[in-house]
Protein backbone atom coordinates (compact mmCIF):
# COMPACT_ATOMS: atom_id res chain seq x y z
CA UNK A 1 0.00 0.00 0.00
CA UNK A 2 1.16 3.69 -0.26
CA UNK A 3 1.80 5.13 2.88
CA UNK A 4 1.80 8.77 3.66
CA UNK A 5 2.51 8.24 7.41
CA UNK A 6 1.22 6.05 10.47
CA UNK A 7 1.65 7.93 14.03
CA UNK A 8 -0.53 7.43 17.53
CA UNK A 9 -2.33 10.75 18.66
CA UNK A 10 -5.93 11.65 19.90
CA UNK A 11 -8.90 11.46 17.48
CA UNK A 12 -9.25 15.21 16.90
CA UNK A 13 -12.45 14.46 15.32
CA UNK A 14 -16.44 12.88 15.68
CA UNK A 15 -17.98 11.06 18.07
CA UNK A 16 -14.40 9.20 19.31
CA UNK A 17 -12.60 12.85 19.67
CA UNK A 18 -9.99 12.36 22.09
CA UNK A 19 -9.76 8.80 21.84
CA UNK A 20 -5.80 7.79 21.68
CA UNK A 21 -5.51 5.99 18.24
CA UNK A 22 -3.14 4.41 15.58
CA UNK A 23 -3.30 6.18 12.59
CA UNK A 24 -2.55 4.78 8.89
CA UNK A 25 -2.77 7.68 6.34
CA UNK A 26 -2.74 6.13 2.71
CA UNK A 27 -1.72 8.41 -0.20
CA UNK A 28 -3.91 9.48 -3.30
CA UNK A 29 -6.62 11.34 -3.57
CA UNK A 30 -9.24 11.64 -6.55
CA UNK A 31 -10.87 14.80 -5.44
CA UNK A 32 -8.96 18.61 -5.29
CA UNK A 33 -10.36 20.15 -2.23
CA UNK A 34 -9.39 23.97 -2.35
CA UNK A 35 -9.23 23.93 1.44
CA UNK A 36 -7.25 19.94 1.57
CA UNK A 37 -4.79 20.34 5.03
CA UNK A 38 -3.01 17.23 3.63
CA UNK A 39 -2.07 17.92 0.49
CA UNK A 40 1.16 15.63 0.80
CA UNK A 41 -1.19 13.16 1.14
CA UNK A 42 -3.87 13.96 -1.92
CA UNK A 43 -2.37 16.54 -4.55
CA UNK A 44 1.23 15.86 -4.02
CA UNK A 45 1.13 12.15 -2.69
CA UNK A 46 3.88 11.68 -0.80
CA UNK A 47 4.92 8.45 1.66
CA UNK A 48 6.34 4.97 0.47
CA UNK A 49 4.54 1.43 -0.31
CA UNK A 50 4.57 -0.44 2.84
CA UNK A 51 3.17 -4.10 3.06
CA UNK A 52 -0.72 -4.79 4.86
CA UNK A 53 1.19 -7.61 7.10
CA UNK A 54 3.83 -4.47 8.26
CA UNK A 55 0.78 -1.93 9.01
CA UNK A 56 -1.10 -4.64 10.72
CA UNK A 57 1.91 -5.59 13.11
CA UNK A 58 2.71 -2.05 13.42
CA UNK A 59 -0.77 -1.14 14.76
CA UNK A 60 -0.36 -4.03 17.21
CA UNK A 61 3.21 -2.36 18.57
CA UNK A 62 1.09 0.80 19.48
CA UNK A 63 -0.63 -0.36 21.99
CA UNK A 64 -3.84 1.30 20.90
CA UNK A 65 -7.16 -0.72 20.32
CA UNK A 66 -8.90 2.14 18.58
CA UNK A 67 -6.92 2.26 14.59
CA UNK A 68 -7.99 5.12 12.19
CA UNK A 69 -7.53 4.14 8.03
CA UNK A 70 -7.31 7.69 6.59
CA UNK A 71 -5.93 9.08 3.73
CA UNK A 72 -5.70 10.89 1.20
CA UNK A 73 -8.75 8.93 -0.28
CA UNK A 74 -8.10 5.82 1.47
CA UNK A 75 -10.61 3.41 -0.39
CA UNK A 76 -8.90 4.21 -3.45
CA UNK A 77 -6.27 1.20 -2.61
CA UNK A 78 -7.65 -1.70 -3.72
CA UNK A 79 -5.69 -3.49 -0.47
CA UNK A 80 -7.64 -1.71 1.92
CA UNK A 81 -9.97 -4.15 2.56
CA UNK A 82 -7.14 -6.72 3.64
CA UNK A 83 -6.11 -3.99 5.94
CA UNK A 84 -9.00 -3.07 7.70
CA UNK A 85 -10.00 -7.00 7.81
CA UNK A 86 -6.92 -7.50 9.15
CA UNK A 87 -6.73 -5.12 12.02
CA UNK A 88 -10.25 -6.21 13.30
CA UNK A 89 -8.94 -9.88 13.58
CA UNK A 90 -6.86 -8.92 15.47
CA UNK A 91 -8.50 -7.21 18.57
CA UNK A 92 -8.87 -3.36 16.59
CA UNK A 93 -11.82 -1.06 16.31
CA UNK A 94 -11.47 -0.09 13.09
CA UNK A 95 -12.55 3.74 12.12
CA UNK A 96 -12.37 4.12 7.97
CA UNK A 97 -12.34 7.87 6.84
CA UNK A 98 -13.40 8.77 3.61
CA UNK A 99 -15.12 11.13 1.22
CA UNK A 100 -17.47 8.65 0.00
CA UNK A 101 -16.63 8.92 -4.15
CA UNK A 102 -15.75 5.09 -3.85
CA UNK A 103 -17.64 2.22 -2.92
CA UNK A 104 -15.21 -1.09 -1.69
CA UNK A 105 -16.05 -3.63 0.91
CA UNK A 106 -13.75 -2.76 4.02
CA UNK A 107 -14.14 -3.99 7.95
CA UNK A 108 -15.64 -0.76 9.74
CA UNK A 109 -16.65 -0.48 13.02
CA UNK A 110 -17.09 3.34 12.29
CA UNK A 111 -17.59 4.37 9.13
CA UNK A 112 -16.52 8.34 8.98
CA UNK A 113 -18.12 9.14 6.33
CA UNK A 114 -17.33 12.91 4.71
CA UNK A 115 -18.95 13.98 1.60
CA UNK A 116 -18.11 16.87 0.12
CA UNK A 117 -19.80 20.15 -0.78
CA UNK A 118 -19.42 23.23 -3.51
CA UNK A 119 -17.14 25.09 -0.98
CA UNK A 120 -14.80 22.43 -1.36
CA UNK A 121 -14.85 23.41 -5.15
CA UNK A 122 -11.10 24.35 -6.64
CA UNK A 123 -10.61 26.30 -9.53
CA UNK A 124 -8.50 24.91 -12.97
CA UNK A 125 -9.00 22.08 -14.66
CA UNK A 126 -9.64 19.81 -11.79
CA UNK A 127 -13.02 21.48 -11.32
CA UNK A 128 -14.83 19.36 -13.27
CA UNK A 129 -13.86 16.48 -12.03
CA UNK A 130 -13.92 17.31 -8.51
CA UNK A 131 -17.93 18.25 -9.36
CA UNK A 132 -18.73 15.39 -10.88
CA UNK A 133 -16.79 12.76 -8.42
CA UNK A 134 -18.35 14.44 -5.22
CA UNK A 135 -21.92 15.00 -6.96
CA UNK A 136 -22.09 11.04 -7.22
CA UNK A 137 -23.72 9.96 -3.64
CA UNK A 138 -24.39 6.27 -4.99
CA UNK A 139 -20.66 5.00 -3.30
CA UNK A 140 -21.50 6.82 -0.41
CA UNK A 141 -24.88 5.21 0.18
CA UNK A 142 -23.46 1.53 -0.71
CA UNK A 143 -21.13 2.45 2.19
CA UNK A 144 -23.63 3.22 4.42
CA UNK A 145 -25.71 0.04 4.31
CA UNK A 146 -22.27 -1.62 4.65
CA UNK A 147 -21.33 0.13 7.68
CA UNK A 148 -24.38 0.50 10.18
CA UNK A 149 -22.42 2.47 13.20
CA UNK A 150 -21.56 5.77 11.04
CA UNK A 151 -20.58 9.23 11.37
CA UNK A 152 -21.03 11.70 8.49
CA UNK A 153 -18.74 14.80 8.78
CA UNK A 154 -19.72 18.38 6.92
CA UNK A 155 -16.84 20.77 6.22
CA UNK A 156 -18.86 24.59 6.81
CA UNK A 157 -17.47 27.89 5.85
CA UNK A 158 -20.44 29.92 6.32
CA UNK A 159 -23.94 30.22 6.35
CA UNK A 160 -24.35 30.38 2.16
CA UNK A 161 -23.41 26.40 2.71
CA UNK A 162 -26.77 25.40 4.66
CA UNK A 163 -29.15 25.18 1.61
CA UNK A 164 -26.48 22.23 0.37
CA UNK A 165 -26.04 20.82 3.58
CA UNK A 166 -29.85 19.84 3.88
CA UNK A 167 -29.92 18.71 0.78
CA UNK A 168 -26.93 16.21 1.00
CA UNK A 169 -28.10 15.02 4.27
CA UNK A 170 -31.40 14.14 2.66
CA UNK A 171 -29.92 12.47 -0.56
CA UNK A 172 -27.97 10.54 1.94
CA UNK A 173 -30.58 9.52 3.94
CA UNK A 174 -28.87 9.52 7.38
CA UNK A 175 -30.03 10.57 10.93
CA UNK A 176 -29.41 14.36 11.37
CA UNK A 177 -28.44 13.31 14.83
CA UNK A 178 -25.55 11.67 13.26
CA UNK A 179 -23.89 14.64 11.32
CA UNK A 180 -21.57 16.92 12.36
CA UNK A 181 -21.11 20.08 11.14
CA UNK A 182 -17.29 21.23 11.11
CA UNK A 183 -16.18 24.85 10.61
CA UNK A 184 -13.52 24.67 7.93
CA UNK A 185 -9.92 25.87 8.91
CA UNK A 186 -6.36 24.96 8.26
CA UNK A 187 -5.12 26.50 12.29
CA UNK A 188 -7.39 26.15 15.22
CA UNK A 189 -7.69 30.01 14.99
CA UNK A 190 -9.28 29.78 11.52
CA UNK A 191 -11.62 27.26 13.17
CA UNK A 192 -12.57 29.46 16.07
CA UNK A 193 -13.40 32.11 14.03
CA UNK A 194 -15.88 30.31 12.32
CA UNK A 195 -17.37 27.50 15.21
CA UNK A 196 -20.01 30.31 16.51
CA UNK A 197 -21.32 30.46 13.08
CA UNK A 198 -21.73 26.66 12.54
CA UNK A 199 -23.22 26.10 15.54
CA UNK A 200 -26.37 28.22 14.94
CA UNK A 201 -26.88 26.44 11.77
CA UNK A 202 -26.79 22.93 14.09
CA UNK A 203 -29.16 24.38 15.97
CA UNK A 204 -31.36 24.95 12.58
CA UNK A 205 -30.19 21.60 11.05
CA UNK A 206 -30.01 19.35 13.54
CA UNK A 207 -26.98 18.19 13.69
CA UNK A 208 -24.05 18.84 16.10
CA UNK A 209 -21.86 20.93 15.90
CA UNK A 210 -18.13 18.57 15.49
CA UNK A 211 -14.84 19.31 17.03
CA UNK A 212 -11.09 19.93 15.72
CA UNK A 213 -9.60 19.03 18.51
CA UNK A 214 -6.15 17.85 17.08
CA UNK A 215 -5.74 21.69 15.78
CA UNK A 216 -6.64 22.58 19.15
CA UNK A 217 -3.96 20.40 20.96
CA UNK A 218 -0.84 20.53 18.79
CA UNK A 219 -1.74 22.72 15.55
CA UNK A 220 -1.97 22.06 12.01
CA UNK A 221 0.79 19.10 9.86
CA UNK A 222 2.05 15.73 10.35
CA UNK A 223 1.83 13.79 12.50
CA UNK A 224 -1.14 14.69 13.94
């Protein structure tokens, strides 16, 4: 698999923030994000190819139950499912974060699911692409029946953004009680600035109103 990085630190994010976890962050990406805090691992993929067995033993060295498969786009890697399979035999819970553009069977206790929305849009020739990847909610839904205990994340910028957000929580179908709405922002500063703001839409949506605690804790980059 290509590997961007694999560290231990808290769950900054969802309904686990704060949990101590493994982390595997797998390279690639097929969408552009204009606001992407990882772009070593999505634009400019960066890591090395490491084998599933090497991951799964590594995760065991941690010492942490709770594992996190992230990316990048982390369903993108076709050995993914041996990975996630893999960690739940042996004694993980097993969070998989993705975007939702691609549909492949994976062991999930937690699916974190986080579809993306126009303010995510980048400008170029990407744009296109990005639209038409993250306008396709069919892989998102097949993940959803596949993973029963879910999570589904909302990236917020401002107010212009609820109109969309009701409408992709209805084409998804989920519980508004399990989305979180997340105030986009690169430094926990950024983030501030904008939490007041998302959490008066919660209180019109009906969702909650998610943290960033890892920005919080010990800032934006690797390792993290």
């Amino acid at each position: 698999m290509f590997v961007a990085e694999w560290f231990v630190s808290l769950q900054g994010e969802g309904t686990l923030a704060g949990t101590p976890s493994f982390f595997v962050r797998l390279a690639g990406c097929n969408l552009r994000c204009t606001w992407c805090d990882t772009p070593y691992a999505s634009r400019r993929p960066e890591g090395r190819h490491v084998g599933v067995g090497e991951l799964v033993a590594a995760a065991g060295s941690s010492g942490q139950r709770h594992v996190v498969v992230t990316g990048g786009e982390p369903l993108l890697q076709r050995e993914v499912t041996a990975l996630t399979i893999g960690l739940q035999r042996h004694g993980h819970h097993v969070t998989v974060e993705t975007a939702g553009t691609v549909f492949r069977e994976v062991g999930c206790d937690l699916l974190s699911l986080s579809p993306k929305t126009g303010n995510s849009d980048p400008s170029g020739p990407w744009l296109d692409r990005h639209r038409a990847r993250r306008g396709d909610l069919e892989p998102a839904r097949q993940l959803l029946r596949l993973c029963p205990e879910h999570q589904v994340k909302l990236v917020v910028r401002s107010e212009v953004d609820l109109p969309e957000l009701v409408a992709m929580v209805e084409g998804l179908g989920v519980d508004p009680g399990r989305v979180m709405l997340m105030p986009e922002g690169r430094t926990a500063a950024e983030v501030a600035a904008r939490t007041a703001q998302v959490a008066a839409l919660c209180l019109r949506l009906g969702g909650r109103c998610g943290p960033r605690l890892h920005l919080e804790l010990f800032g934006a980059g690797r390792g993290v």
